[in-house]
Protein backbone atom coordinates (compact mmCIF):
# COMPACT_ATOMS: atom_id res chain seq x y z
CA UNK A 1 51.18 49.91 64.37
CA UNK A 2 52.48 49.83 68.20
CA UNK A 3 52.97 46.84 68.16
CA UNK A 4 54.68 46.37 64.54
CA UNK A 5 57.15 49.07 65.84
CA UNK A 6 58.18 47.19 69.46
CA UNK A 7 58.60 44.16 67.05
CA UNK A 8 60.87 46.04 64.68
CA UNK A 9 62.75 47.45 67.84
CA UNK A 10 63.21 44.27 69.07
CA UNK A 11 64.63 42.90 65.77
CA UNK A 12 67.29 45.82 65.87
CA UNK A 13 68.22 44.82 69.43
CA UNK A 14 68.88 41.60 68.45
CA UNK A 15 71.10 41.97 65.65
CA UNK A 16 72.92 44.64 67.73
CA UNK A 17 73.70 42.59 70.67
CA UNK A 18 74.42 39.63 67.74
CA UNK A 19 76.63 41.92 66.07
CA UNK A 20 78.70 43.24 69.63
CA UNK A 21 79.32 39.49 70.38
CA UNK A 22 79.66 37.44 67.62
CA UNK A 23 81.83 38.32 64.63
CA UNK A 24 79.50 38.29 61.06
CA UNK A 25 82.48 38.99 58.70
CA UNK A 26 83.12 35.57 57.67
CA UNK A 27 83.09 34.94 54.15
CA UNK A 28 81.67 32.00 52.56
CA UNK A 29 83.33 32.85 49.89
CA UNK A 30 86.75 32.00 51.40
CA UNK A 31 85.35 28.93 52.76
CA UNK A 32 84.98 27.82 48.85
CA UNK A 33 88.29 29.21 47.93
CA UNK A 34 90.11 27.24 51.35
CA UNK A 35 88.19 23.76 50.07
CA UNK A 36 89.63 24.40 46.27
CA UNK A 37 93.31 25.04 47.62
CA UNK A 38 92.38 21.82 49.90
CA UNK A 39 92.10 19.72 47.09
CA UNK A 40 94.69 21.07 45.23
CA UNK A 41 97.14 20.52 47.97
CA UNK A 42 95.92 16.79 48.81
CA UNK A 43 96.28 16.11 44.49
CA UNK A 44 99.70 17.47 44.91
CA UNK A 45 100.03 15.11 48.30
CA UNK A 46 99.02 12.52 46.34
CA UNK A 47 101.49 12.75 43.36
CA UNK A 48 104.39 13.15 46.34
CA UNK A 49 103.12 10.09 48.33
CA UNK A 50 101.92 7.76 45.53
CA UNK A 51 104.20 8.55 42.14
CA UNK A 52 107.59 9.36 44.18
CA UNK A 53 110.28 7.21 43.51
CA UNK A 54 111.57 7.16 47.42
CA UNK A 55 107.95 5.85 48.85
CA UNK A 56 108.24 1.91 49.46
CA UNK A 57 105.36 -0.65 50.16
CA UNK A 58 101.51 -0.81 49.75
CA UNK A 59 99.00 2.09 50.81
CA UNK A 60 98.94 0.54 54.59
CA UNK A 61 102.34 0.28 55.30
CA UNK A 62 103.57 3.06 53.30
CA UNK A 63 107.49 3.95 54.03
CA UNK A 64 107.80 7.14 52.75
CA UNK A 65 111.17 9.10 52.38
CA UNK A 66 112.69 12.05 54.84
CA UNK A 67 112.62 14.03 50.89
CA UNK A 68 108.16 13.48 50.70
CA UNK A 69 107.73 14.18 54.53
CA UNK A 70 109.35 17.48 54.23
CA UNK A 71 107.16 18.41 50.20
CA UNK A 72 104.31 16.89 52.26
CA UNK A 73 104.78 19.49 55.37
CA UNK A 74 105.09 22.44 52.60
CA UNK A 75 102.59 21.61 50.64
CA UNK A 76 100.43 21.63 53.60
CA UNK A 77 102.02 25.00 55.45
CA UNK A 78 100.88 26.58 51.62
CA UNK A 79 97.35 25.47 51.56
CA UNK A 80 97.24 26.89 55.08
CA UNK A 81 98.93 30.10 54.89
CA UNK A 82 97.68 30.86 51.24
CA UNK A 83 93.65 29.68 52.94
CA UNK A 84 94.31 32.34 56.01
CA UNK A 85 95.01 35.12 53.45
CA UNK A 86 92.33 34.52 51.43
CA UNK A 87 90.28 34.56 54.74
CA UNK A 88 91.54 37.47 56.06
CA UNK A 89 91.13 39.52 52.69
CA UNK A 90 87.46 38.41 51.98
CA UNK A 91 86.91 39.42 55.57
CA UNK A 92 88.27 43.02 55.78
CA UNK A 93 86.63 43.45 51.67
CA UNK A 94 83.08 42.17 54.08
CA UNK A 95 83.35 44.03 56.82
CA UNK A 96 83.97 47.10 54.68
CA UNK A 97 81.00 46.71 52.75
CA UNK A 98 78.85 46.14 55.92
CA UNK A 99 80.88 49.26 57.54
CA UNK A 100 81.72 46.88 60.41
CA UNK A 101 85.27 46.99 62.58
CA UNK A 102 87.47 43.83 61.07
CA UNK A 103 89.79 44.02 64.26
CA UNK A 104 87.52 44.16 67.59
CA UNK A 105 87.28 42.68 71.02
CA UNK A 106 84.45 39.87 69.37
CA UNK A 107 87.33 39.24 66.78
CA UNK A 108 89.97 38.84 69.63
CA UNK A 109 87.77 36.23 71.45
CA UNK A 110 87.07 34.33 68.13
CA UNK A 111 90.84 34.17 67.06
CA UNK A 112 92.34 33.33 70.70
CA UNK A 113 90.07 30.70 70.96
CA UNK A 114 90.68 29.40 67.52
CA UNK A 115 94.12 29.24 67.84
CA UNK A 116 93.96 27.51 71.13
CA UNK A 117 93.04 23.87 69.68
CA UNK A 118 94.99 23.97 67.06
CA UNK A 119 98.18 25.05 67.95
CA UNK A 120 98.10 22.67 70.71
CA UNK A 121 97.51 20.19 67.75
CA UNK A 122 100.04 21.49 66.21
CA UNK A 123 102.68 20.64 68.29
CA UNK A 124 101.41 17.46 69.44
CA UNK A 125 101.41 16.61 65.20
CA UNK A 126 104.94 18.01 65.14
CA UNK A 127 106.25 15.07 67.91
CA UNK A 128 104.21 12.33 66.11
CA UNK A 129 106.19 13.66 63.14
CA UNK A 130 109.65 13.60 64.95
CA UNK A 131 108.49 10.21 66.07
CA UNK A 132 107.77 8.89 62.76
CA UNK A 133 104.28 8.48 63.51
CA UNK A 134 102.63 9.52 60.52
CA UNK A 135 99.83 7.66 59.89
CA UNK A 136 97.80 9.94 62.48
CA UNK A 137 98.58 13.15 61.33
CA UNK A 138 95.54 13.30 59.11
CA UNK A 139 92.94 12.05 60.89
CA UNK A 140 94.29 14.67 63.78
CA UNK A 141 94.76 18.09 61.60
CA UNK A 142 90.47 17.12 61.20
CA UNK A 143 89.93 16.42 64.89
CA UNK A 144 91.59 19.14 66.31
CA UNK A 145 90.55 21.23 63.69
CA UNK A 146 86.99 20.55 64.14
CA UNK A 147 87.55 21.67 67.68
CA UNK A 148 89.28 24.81 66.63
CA UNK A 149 85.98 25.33 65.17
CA UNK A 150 83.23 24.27 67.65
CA UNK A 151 85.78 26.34 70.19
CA UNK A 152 85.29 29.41 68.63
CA UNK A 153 81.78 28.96 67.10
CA UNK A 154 80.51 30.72 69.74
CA UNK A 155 81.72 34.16 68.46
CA UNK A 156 80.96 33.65 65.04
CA UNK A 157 77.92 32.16 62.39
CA UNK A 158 76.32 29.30 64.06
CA UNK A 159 76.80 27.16 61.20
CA UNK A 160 80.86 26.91 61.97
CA UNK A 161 79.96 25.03 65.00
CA UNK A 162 78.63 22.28 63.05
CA UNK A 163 81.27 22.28 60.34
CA UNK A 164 83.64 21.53 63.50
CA UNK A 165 81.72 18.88 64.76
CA UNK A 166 81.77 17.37 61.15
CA UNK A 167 85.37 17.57 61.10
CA UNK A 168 85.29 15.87 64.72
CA UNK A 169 83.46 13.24 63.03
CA UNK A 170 85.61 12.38 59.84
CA UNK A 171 89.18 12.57 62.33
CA UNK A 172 87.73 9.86 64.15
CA UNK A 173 86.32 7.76 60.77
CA UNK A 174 90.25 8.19 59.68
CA UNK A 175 91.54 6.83 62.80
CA UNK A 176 89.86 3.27 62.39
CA UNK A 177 90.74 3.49 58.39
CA UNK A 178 93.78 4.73 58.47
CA UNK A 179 95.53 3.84 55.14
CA UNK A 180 93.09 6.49 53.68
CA UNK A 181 94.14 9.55 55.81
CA UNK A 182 94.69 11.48 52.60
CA UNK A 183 91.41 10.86 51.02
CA UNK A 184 89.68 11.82 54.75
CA UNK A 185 91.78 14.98 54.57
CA UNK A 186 90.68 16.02 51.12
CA UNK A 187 86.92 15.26 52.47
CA UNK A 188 87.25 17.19 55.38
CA UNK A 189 89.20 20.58 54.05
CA UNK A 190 88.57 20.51 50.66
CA UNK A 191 84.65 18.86 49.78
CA UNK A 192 83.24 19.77 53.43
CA UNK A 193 84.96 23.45 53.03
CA UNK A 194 83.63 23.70 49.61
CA UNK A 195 79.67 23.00 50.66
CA UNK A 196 79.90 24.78 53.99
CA UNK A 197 81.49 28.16 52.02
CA UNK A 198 78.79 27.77 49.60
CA UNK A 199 75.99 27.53 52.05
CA UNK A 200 77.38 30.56 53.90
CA UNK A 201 77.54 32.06 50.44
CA UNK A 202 73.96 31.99 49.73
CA UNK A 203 72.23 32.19 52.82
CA UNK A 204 74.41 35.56 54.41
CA UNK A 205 76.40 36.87 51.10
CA UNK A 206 74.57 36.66 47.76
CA UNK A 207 72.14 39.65 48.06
């Protein structure tokens, strides 16, 4: 009986000290929703690239008007602003349940660090873009995406370290095939969102 109870005190130490310095209100759930917008967006991508009038020349060599760049760079701003919401409301609707603090020092550490990898990403993507560069903006959003993730995995469920490094992994796959940035893309954010949410989903969330 001692011994079952310093076991069971243990256990509670460790998910205290787990939940003081890592943040558990992820939701897998999101991580579904993000991959569904994903694919969505790179369908809509598609039909813009591929179907518009203004875009010149075969898959490789693509020319593709000032008018597509600019649908391309919403379409993607709405799958990213419309993914964060989503995040942020399935996290709050989590934490709630689990009577845990959304907005914390652990949460501070996990955005900052976050956001440090990919806005520097996202500026360097915005000069490839004023320097007509395009065919490396997809294979980029992945890589430093992926290390948005492995940066802040640290702070959060284990498991987003390795959906970084799998995003890593696909940026630099779509560097060497280039023409098929767009199907890369829709691997990475939609199909590898989709399984990882899932997996979160029925390991953490379903009971």
């Amino acid at each position: 009986m001692e011994n079952e109870k310093y076991l069971n005190d243990l256990s509670e130490i460790k998910n205290l000290m787990n939940r003081s310095s890592r943040f558990l209100s992820l939701s897998g759930l999101s991580g579904i929703l993000a991959g569904t917008y994903a694919l969505i967006g790179a369908w809509l991508a598609y039909k813009t690239i591929y179907f518009d009038t203004s875009t010149m020349g075969a898959y490789k060599n693509l020319v593709i008007s000032e008018e597509a760049v600019i649908r391309l760079l919403v379409i993607a701003a709405s799958v990213a602003i419309i993914s964060l919401l989503t995040g942020i409301l399935l996290s709050v609707q989590k934490a709630k349940k689990n009577n845990e603090t959304i907005w914390n020092s652990t949460a501070r550490r996990l955005v900052i660090n976050f956001l440090i990898p990919l806005v520097t990403g996202g500026f360097f993507i915005l000069f490839l873009i004023e320097k007509e560069m395009l065919g490396l903006i997809a294979p980029l959003t992945l890589i430093f995406y992926g290390l948005a993730c492995v940066n802040a995995s640290k702070y959060t469920i284990g498991g987003v370290r390795y959906l970084g490094l799998t995003f890593i992994v696909l940026g630099l796959v779509s560097t060497w095939f280039l023409g098929y940035g767009l199907l890369f893309w829709a691997l990475g954010f939609g199909v590898c969102h989709i399984l990882y949410g899932s997996i979160m989903y029925f390991k953490y969330e379903r009971n």
